[in-house]
C-alpha atoms as a PDB file:
ATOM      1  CA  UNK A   1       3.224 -20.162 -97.150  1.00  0.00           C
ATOM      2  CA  UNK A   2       2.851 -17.075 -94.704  1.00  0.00           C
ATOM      3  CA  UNK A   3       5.297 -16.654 -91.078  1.00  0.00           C
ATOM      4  CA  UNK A   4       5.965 -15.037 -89.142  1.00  0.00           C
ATOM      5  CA  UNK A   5       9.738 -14.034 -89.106  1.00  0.00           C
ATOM      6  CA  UNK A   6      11.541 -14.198 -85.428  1.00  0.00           C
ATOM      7  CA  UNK A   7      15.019 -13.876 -84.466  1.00  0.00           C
ATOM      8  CA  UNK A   8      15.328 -17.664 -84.646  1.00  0.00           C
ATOM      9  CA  UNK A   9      13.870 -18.162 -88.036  1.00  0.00           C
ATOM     10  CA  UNK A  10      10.406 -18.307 -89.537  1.00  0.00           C
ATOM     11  CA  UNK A  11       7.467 -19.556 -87.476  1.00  0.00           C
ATOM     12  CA  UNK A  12       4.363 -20.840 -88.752  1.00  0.00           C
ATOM     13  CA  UNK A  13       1.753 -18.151 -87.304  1.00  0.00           C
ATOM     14  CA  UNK A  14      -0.312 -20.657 -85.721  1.00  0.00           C
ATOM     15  CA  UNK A  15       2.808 -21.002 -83.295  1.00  0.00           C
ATOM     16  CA  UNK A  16       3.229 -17.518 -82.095  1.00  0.00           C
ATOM     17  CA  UNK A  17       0.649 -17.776 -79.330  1.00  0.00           C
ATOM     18  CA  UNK A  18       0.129 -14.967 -76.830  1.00  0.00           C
ATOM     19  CA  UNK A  19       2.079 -12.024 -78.015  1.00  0.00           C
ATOM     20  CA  UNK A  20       2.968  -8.868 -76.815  1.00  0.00           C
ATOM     21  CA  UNK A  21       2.687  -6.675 -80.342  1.00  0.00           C
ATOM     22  CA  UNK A  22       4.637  -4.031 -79.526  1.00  0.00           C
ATOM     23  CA  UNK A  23       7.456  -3.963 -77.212  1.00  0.00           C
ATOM     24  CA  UNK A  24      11.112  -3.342 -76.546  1.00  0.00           C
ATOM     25  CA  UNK A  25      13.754  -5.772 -74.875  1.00  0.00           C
ATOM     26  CA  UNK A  26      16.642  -2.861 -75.878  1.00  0.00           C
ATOM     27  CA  UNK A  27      16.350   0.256 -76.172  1.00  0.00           C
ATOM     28  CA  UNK A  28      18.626   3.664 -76.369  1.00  0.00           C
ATOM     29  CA  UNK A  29      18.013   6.988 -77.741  1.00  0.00           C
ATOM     30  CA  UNK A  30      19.540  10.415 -76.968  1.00  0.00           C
ATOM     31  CA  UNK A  31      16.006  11.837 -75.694  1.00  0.00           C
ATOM     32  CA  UNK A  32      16.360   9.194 -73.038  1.00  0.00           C
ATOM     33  CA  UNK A  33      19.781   9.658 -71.430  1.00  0.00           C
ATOM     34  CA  UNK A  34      20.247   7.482 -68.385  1.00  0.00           C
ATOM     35  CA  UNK A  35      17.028   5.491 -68.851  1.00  0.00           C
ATOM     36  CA  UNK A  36      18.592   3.099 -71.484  1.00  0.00           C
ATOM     37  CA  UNK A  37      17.562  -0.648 -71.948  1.00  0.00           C
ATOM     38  CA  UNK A  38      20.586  -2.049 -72.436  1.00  0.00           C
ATOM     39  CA  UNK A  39      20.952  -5.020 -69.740  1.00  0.00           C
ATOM     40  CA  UNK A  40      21.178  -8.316 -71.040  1.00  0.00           C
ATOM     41  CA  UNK A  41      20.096 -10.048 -68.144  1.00  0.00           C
ATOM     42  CA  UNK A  42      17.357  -7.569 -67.453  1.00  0.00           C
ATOM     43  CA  UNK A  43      16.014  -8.645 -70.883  1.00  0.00           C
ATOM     44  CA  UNK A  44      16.017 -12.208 -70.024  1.00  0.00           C
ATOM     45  CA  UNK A  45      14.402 -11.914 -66.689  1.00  0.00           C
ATOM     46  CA  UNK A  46      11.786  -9.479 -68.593  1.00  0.00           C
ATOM     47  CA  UNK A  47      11.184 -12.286 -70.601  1.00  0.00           C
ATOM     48  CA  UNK A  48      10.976 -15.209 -68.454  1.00  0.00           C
ATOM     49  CA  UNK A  49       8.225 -12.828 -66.302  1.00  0.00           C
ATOM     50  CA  UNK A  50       6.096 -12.184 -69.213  1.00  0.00           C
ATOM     51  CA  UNK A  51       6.490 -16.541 -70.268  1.00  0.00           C
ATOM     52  CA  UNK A  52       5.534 -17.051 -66.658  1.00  0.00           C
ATOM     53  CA  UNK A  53       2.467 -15.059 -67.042  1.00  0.00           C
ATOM     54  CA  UNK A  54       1.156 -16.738 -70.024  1.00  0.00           C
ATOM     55  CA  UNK A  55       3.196 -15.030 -72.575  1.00  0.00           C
ATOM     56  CA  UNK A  56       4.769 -16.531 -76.167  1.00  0.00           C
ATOM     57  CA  UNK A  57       6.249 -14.339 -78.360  1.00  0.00           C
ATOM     58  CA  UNK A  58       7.037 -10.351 -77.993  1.00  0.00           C
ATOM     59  CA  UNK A  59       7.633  -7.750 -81.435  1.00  0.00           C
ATOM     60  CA  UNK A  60      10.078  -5.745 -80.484  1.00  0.00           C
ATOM     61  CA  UNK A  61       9.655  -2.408 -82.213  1.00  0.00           C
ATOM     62  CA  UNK A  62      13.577  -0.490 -81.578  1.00  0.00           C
ATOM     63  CA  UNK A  63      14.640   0.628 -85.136  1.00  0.00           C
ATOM     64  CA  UNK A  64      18.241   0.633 -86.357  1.00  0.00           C
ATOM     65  CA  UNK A  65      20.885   2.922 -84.567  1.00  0.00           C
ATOM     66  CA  UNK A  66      18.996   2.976 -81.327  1.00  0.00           C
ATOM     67  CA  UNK A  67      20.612   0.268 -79.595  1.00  0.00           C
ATOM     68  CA  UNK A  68      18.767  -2.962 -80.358  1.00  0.00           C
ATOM     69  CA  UNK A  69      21.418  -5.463 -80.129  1.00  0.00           C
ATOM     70  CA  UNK A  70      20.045  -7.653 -82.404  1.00  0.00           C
ATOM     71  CA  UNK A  71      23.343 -10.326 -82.190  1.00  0.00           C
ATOM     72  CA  UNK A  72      21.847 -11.166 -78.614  1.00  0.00           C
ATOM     73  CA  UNK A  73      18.235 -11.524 -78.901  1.00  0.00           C
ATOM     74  CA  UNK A  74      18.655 -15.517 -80.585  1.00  0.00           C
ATOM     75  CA  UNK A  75      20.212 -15.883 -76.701  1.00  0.00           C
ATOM     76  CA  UNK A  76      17.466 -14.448 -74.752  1.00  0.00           C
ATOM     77  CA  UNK A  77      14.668 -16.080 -77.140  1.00  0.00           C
ATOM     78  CA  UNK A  78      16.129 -19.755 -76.361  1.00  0.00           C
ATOM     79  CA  UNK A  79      16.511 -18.953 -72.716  1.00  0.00           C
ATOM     80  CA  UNK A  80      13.602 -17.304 -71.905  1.00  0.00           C
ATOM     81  CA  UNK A  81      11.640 -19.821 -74.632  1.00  0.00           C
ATOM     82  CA  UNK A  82       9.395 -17.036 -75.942  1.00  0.00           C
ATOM     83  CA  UNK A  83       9.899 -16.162 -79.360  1.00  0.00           C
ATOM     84  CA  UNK A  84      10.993 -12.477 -80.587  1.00  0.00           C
ATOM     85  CA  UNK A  85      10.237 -10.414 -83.622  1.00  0.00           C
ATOM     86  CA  UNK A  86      13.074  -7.756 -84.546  1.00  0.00           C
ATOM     87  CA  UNK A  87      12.271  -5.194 -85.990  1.00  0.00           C
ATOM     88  CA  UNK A  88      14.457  -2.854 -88.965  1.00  0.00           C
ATOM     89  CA  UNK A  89      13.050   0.981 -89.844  1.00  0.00           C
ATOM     90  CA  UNK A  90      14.213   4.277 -88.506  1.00  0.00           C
ATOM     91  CA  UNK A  91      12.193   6.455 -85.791  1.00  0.00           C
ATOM     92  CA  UNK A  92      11.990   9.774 -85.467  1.00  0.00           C
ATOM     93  CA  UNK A  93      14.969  12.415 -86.989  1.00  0.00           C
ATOM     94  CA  UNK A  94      15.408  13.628 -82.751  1.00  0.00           C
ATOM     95  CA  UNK A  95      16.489   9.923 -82.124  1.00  0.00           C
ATOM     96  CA  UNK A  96      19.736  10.383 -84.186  1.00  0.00           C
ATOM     97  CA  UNK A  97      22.681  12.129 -85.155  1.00  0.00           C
ATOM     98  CA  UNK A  98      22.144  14.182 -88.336  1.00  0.00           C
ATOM     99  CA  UNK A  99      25.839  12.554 -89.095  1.00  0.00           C
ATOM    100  CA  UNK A 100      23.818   9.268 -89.114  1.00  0.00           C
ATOM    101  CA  UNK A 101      20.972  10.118 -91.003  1.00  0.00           C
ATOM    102  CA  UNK A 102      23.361  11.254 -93.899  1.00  0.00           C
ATOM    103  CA  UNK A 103      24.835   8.106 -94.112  1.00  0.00           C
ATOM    104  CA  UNK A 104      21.640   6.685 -94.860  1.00  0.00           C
ATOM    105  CA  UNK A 105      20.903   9.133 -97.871  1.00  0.00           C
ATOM    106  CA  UNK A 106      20.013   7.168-100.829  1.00  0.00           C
ATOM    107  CA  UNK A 107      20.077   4.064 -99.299  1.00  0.00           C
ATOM    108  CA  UNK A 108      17.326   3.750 -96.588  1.00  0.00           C
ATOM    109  CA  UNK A 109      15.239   1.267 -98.674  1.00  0.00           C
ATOM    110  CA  UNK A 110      18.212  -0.500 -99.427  1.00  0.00           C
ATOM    111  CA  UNK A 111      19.393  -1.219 -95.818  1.00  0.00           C
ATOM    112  CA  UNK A 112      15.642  -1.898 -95.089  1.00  0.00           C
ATOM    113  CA  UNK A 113      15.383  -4.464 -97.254  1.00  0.00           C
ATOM    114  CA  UNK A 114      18.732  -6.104 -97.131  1.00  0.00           C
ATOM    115  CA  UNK A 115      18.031  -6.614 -92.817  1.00  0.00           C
ATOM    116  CA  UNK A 116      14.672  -7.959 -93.671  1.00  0.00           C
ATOM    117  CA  UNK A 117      15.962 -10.699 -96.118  1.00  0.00           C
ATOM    118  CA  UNK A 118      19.663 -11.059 -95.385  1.00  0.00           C
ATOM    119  CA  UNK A 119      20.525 -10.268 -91.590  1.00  0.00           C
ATOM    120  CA  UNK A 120      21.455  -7.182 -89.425  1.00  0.00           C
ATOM    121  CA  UNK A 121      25.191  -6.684 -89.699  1.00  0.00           C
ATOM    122  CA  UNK A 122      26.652  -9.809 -88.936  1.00  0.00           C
ATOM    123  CA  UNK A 123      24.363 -11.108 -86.811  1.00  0.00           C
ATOM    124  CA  UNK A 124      22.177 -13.255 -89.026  1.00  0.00           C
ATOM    125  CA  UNK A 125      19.071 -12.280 -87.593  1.00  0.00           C
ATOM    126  CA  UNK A 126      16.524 -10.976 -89.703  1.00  0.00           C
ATOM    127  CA  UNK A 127      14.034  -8.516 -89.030  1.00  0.00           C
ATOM    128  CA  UNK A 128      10.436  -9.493 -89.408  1.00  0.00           C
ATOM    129  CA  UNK A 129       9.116  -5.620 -89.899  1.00  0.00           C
ATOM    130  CA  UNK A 130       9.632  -2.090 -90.310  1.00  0.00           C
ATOM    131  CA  UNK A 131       9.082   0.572 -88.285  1.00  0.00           C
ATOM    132  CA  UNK A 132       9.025   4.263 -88.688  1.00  0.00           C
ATOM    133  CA  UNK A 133       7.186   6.844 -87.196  1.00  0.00           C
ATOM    134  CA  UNK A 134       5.058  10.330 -87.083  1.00  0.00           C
ATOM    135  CA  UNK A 135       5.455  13.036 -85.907  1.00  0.00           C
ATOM    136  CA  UNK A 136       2.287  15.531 -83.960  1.00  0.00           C
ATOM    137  CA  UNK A 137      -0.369  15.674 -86.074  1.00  0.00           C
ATOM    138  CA  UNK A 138       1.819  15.687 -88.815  1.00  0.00           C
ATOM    139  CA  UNK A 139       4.168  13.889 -91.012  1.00  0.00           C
ATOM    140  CA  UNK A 140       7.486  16.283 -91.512  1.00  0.00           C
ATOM    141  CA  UNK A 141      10.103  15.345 -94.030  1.00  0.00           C
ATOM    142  CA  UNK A 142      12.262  13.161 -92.241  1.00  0.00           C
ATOM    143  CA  UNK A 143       8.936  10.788 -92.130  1.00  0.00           C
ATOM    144  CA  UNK A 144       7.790  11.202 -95.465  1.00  0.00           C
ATOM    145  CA  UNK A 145      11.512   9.946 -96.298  1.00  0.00           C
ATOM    146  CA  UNK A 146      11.425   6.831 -93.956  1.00  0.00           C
ATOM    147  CA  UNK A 147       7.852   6.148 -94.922  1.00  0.00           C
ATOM    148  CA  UNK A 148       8.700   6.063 -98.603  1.00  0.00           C
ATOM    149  CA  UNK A 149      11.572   3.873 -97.830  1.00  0.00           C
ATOM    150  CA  UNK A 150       9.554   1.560 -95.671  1.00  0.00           C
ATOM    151  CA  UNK A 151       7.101   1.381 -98.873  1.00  0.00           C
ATOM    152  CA  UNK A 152       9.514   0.310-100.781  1.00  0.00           C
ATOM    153  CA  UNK A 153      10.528  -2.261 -98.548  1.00  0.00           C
ATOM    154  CA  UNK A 154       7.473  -3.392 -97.796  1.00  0.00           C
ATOM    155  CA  UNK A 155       6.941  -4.182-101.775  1.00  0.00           C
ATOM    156  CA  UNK A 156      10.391  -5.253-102.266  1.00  0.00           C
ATOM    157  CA  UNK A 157       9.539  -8.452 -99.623  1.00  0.00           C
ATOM    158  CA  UNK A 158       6.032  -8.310 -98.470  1.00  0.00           C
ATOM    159  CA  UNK A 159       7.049  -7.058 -94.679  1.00  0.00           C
ATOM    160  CA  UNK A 160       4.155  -5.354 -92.352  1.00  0.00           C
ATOM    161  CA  UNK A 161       4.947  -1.980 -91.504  1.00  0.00           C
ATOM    162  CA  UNK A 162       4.722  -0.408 -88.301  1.00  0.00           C
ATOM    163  CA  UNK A 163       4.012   3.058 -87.179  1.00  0.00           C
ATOM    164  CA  UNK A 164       4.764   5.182 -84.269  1.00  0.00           C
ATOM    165  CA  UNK A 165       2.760   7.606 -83.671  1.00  0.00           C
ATOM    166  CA  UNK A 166       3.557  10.788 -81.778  1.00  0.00           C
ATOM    167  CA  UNK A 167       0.774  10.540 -79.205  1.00  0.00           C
ATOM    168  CA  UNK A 168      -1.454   8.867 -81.358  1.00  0.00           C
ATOM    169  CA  UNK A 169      -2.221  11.580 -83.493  1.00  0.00           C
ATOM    170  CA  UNK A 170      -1.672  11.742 -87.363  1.00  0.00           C
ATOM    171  CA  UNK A 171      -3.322   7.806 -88.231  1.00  0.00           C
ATOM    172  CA  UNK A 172      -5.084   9.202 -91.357  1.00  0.00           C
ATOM    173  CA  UNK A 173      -2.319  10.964 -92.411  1.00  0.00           C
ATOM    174  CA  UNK A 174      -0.098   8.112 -92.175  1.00  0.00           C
ATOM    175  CA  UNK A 175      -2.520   6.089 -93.818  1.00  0.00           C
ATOM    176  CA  UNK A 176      -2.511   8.674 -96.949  1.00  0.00           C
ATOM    177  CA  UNK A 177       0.634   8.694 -97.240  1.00  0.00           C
ATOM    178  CA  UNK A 178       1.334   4.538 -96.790  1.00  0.00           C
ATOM    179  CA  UNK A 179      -1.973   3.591 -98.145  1.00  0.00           C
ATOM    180  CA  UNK A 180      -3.130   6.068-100.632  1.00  0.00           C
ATOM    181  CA  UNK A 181       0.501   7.675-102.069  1.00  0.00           C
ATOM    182  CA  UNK A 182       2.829   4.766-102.106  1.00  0.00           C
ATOM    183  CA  UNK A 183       0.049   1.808-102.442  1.00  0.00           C
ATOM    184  CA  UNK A 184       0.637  -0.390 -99.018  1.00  0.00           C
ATOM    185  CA  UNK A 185      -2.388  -2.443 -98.772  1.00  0.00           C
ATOM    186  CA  UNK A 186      -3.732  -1.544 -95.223  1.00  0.00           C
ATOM    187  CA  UNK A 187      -3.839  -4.826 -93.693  1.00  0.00           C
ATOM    188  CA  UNK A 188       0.178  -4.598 -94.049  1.00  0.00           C
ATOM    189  CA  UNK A 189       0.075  -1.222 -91.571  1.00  0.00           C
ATOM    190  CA  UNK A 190       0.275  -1.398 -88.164  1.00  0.00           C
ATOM    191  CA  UNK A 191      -0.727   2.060 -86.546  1.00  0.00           C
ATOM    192  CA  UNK A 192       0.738   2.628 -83.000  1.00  0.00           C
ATOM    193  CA  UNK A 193      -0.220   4.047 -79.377  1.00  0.00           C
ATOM    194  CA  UNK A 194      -3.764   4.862 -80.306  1.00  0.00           C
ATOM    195  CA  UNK A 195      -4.555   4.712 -76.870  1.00  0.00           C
ATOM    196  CA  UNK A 196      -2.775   8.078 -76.358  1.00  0.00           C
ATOM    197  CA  UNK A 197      -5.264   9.932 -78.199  1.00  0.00           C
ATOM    198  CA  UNK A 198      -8.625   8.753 -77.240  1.00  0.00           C
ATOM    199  CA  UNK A 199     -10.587   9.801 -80.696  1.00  0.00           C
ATOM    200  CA  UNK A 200     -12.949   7.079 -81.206  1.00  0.00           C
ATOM    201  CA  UNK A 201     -14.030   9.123 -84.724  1.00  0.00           C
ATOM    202  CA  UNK A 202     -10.695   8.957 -86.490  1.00  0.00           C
ATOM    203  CA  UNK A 203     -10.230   5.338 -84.591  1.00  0.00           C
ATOM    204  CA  UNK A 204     -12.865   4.163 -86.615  1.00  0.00           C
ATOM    205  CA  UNK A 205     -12.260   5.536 -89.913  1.00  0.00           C
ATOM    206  CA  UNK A 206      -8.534   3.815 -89.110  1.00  0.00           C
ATOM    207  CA  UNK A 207     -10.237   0.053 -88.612  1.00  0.00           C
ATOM    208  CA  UNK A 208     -12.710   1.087 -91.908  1.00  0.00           C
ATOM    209  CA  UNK A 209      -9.471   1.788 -93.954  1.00  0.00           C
ATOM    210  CA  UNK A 210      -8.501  -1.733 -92.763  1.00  0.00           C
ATOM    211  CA  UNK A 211      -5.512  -1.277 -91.103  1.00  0.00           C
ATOM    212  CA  UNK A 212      -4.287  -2.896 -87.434  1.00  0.00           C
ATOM    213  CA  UNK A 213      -4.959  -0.712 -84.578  1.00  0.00           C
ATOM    214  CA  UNK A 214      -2.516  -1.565 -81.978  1.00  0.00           C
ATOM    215  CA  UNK A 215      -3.147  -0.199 -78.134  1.00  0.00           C
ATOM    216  CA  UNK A 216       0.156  -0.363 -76.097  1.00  0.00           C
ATOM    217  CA  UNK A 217       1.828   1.041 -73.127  1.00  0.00           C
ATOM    218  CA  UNK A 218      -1.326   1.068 -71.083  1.00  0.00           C
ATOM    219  CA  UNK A 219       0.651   1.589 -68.316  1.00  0.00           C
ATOM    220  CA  UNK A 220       2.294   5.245 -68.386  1.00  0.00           C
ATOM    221  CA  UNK A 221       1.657   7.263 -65.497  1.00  0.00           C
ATOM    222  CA  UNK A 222       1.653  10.485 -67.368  1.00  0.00           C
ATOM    223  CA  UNK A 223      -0.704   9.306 -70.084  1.00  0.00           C
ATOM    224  CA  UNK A 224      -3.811  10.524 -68.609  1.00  0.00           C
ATOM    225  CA  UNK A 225      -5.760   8.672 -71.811  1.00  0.00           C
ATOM    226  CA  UNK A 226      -5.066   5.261 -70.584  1.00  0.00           C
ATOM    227  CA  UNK A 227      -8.421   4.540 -68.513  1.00  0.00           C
ATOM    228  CA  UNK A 228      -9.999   5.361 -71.990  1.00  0.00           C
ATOM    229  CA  UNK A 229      -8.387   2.672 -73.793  1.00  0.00           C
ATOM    230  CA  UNK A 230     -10.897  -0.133 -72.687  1.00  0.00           C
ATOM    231  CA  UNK A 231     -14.026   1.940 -73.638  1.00  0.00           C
ATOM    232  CA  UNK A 232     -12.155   2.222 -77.129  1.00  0.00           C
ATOM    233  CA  UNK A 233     -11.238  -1.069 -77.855  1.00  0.00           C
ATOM    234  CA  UNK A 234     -14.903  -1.730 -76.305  1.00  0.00           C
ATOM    235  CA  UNK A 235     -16.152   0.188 -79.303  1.00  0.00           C
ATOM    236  CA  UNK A 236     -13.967  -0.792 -82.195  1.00  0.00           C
ATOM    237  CA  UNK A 237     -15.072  -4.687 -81.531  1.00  0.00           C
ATOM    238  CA  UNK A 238     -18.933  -3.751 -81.239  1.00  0.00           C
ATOM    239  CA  UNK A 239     -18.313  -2.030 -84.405  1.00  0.00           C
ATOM    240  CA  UNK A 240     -17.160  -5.155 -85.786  1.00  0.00           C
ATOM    241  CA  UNK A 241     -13.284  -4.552 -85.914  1.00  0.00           C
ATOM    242  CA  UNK A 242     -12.438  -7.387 -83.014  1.00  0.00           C
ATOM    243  CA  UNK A 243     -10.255  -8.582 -86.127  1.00  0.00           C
ATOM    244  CA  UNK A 244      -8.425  -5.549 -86.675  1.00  0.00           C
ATOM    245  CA  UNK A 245      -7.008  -4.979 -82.843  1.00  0.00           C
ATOM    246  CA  UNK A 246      -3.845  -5.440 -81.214  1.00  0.00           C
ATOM    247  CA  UNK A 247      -1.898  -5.209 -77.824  1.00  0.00           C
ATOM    248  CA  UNK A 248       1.432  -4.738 -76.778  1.00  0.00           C
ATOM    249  CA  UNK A 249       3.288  -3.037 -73.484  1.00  0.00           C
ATOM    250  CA  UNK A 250       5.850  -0.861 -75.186  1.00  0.00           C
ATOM    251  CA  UNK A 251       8.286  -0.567 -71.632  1.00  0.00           C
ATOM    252  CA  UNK A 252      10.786   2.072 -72.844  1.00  0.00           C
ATOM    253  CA  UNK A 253      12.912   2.763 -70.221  1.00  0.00           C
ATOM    254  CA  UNK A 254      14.667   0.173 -67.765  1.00  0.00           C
ATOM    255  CA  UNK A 255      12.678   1.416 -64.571  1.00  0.00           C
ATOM    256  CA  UNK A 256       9.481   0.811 -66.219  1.00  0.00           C
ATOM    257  CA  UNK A 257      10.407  -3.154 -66.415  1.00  0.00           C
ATOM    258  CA  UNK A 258       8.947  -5.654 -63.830  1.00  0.00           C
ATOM    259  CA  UNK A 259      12.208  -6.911 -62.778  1.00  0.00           C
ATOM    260  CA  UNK A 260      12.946  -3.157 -62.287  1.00  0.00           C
ATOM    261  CA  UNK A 261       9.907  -2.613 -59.536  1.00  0.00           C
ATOM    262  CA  UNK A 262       7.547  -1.365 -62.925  1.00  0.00           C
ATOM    263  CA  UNK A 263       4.584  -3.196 -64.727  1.00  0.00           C
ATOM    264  CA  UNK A 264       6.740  -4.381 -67.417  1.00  0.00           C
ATOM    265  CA  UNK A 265       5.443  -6.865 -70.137  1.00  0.00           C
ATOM    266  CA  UNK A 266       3.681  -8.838 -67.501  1.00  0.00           C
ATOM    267  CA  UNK A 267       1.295  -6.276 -67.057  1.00  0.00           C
ATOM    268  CA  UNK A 268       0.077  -6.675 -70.007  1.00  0.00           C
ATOM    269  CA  UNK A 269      -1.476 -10.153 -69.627  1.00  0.00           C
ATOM    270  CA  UNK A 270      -1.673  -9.826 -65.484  1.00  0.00           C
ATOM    271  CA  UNK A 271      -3.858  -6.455 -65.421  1.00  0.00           C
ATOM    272  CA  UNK A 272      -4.720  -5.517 -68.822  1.00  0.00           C
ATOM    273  CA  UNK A 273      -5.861  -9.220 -70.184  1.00  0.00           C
ATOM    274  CA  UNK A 274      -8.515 -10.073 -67.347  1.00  0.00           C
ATOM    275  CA  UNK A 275      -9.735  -6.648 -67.222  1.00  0.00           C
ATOM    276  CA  UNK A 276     -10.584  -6.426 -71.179  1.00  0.00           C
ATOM    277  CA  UNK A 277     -11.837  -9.767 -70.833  1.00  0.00           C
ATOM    278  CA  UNK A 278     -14.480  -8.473 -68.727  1.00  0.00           C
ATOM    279  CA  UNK A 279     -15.303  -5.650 -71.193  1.00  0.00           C
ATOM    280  CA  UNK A 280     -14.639  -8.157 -74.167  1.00  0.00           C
ATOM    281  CA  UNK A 281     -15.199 -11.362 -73.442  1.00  0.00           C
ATOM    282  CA  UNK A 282     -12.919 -14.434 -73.226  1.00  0.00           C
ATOM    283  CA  UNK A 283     -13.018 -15.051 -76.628  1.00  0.00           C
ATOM    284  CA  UNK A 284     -12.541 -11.691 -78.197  1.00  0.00           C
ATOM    285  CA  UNK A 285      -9.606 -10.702 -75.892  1.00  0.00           C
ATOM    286  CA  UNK A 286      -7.561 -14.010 -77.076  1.00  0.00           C
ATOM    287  CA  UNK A 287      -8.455 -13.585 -80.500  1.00  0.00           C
ATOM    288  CA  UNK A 288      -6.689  -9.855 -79.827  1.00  0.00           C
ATOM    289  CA  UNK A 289      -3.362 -12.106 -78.288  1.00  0.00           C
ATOM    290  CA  UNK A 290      -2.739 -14.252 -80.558  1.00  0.00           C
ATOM    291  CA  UNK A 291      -4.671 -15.104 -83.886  1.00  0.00           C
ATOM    292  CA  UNK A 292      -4.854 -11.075 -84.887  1.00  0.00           C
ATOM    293  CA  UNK A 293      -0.977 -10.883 -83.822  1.00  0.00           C
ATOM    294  CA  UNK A 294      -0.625 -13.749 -85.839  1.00  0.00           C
ATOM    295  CA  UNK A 295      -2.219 -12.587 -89.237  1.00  0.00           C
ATOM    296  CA  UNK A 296      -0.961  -9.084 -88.866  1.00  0.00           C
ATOM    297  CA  UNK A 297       3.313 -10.258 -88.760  1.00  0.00           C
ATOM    298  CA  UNK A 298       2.577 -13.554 -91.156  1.00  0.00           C
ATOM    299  CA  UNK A 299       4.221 -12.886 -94.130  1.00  0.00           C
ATOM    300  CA  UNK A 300       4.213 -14.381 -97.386  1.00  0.00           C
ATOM    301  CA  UNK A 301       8.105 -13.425 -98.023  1.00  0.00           C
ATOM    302  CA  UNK A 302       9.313 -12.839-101.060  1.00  0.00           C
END
């Protein structure tokens, strides 16, 4: 039996409903000094916004050692009543200490793993993914090592993998490496903020390879490829890859939350839902919600 593994426990995929793939209720990195998600309370009234516009379940993509306070999200899910995905993995090598990265030597795929099927720290939540990430039209060493570790994990116990990447550039590349090097099936890859580079070519061959294209953070003032993104997902479903498409809101930093005066996860299904619906359909844009978000974190776990 495949689910879909949330901070609360496993969940048949049928019950995820309307999720936000790709999102972050804490949040804390060097490169973002003094912009840290790390209110409690914010993170509940985040996610009592996003229930109250429709909303079920949100992935939350922050990676080990950045501040994901993992012990607290069981809290906010039974609160808020919207169901959270945590995820394990290890983002890029300028989000750490190189103190912390060498305590990982040799053991990456092990730590993977072990907060996948046994619990982060003491918190008895397990994560339901992994993510890692690129890095600008490239994949440098530091992601060729948390790649190959997230391969491992992934065949260790079956978890999808998700990728980051750097301004949506390098999606064949990751998919060479994942895919073609280390032998990921694609359906189990989950390629990240291809909205932020609008190239409908290497889009394509992504969907062909038949991996998930996910579209997120449509709502970043300095990513002048947003107003794109609808003539891209547009084009992906008429080429027949409605199946292979996913959303999420990705708020990074605690001003860009609703309760905060941003657009926040609510944007997603307030501005984002009725306006691909017109481009879409009805149909097609809650097939994208919730049955693709569904089958791409359901999980036969081993």
């Amino acid at each position: 039996m495949s689910s879909v593994r949330t901070v609360l426990g496993d969940l048949r995929p049928e019950d995820l409903g309307v999720c936000d793939a790709h999102d972050h209720l804490f949040l804390r990195s060097p490169r973002l000094s003094g912009q840290e998600l790390n209110d409690a309370t914010a993170a509940r009234a985040e996610l009592e916004a996003f229930r109250a516009a429709g909303g079920a379940s949100v992935v939350q993509w922050t990676p080990l050692g950045m501040g994901r306070r993992a012990a607290d999200l069981p809290l906010l899910s039974r609160a808020a009543g919207v169901h959270v995905v945590c995820a394990t993995g290890l983002h890029q090598a300028a989000h750490y200490t190189p103190e912390s990265l060498d305590e990982l030597r040799g053991k990456l795929a092990d730590v993977f793993v072990s907060e996948l099927t046994e619990g982060i720290g003491t918190s008895g939540v397990r994560a339901g993914l992994v993510k890692v990430a690129g890095g600008f039209h490239a994949l440098d060493a530091h992601a060729r090592w948390t790649m190959t570790a997230a391969a491992e994990a992934h065949h260790a116990t079956g978890a999808p993998i998700a990728v980051h990447l750097e301004l949506g550039t390098g999606a064949l590349d990751v998919l060479d490496l994942l895919c073609g090097e280390l032998g990921v099936p694609p359906e189990r890859v989950i390629l990240g903020h291809l909205n932020r580079s609008p190239d409908l070519v290497v889009q394509r061959q992504a969907a062909e390879a038949g991996c998930w294209l996910a579209f997120d953070g449509p709502s970043r003032a300095h990513h002048a490829t947003d107003w794109r993104m609808p003539d891209a997902v547009r084009a992906l479903a008429e080429a027949g890859f409605g199946h292979r498409l996913l959303l999420g809101g990705d708020t990074v930093v605690a001003g860009a939350r609703s309760v905060d005066g941003g657009p926040g996860m609510p944007y997603l299904l307030r501005r984002i839902r009725p306006r691909l619906a017109r481009e879409l359909g009805e149909e097609l844009i809650n097939r994208v919600l919730t049955e693709n978000p569904a089958r791409a974190f359901a999980v036969e776990w081993r």
